[in-house]
Protein backbone atom coordinates (compact mmCIF):
# COMPACT_ATOMS: atom_id res chain seq x y z
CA UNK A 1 -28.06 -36.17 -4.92
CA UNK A 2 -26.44 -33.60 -7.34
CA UNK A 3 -23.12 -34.78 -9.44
CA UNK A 4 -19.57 -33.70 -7.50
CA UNK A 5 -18.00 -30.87 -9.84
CA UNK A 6 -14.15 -31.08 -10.01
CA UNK A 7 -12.27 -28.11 -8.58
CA UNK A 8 -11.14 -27.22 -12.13
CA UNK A 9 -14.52 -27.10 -13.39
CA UNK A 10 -15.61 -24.29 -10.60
CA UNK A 11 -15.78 -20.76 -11.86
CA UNK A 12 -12.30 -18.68 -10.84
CA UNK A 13 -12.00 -15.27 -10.28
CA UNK A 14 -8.62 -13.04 -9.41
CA UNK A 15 -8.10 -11.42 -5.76
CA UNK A 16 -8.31 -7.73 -6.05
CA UNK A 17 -5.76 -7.66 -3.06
CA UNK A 18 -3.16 -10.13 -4.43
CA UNK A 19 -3.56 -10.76 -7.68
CA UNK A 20 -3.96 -14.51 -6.68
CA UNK A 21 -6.69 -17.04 -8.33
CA UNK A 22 -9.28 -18.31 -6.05
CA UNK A 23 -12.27 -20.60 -6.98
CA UNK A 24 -15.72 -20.66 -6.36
CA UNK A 25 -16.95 -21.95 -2.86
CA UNK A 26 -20.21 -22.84 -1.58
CA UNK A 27 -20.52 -20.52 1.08
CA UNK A 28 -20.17 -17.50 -1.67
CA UNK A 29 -22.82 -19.20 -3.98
CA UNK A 30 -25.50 -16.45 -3.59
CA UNK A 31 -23.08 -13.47 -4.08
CA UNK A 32 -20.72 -14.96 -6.13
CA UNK A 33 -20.66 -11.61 -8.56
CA UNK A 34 -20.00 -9.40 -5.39
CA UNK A 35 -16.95 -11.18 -3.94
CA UNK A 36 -13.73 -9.62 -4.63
CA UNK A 37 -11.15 -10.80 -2.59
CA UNK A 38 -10.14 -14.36 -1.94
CA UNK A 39 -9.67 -14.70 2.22
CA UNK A 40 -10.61 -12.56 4.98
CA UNK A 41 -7.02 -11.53 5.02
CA UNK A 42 -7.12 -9.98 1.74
CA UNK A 43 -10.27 -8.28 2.60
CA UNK A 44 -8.15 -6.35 5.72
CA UNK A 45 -5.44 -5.73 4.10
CA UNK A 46 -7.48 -4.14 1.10
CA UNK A 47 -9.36 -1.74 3.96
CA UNK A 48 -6.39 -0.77 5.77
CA UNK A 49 -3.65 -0.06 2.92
CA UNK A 50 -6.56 1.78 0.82
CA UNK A 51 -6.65 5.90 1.24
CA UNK A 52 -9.44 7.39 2.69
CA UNK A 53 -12.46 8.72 0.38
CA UNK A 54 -12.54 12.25 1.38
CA UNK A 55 -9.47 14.35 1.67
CA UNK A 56 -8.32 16.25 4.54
CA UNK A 57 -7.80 19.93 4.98
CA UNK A 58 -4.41 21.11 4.92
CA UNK A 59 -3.75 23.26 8.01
């Protein structure tokens, strides 16, 4: 059975949303390099306060 890990001794990263740390978690184990945001709330918020990629005519 492999050794418990202490929380402290997980690799931490900083939300992209809210500038909050957030540690690693098991479920996020094999894209642990693509994860950016810390809870599915950041992730919303991100999409919805973000501008949209292409620009808009002006009328």
């Amino acid at each position: 059975m492999p050794k418990m890990r202490r929380k402290a001794d997980l690799p931490t990263k900083i939300c992209a949303a809210c500038g909050r740390p957030f540690a690693w978690r098991r479920k996020w184990a094999r894209d642990w390099d693509e994860v950016k945001f810390c809870s599915d709330r950041c992730r919303s918020e991100r999409r919805r306060a973000s501008p949209p990629q292409t620009p808009r005519p002006a009328n």
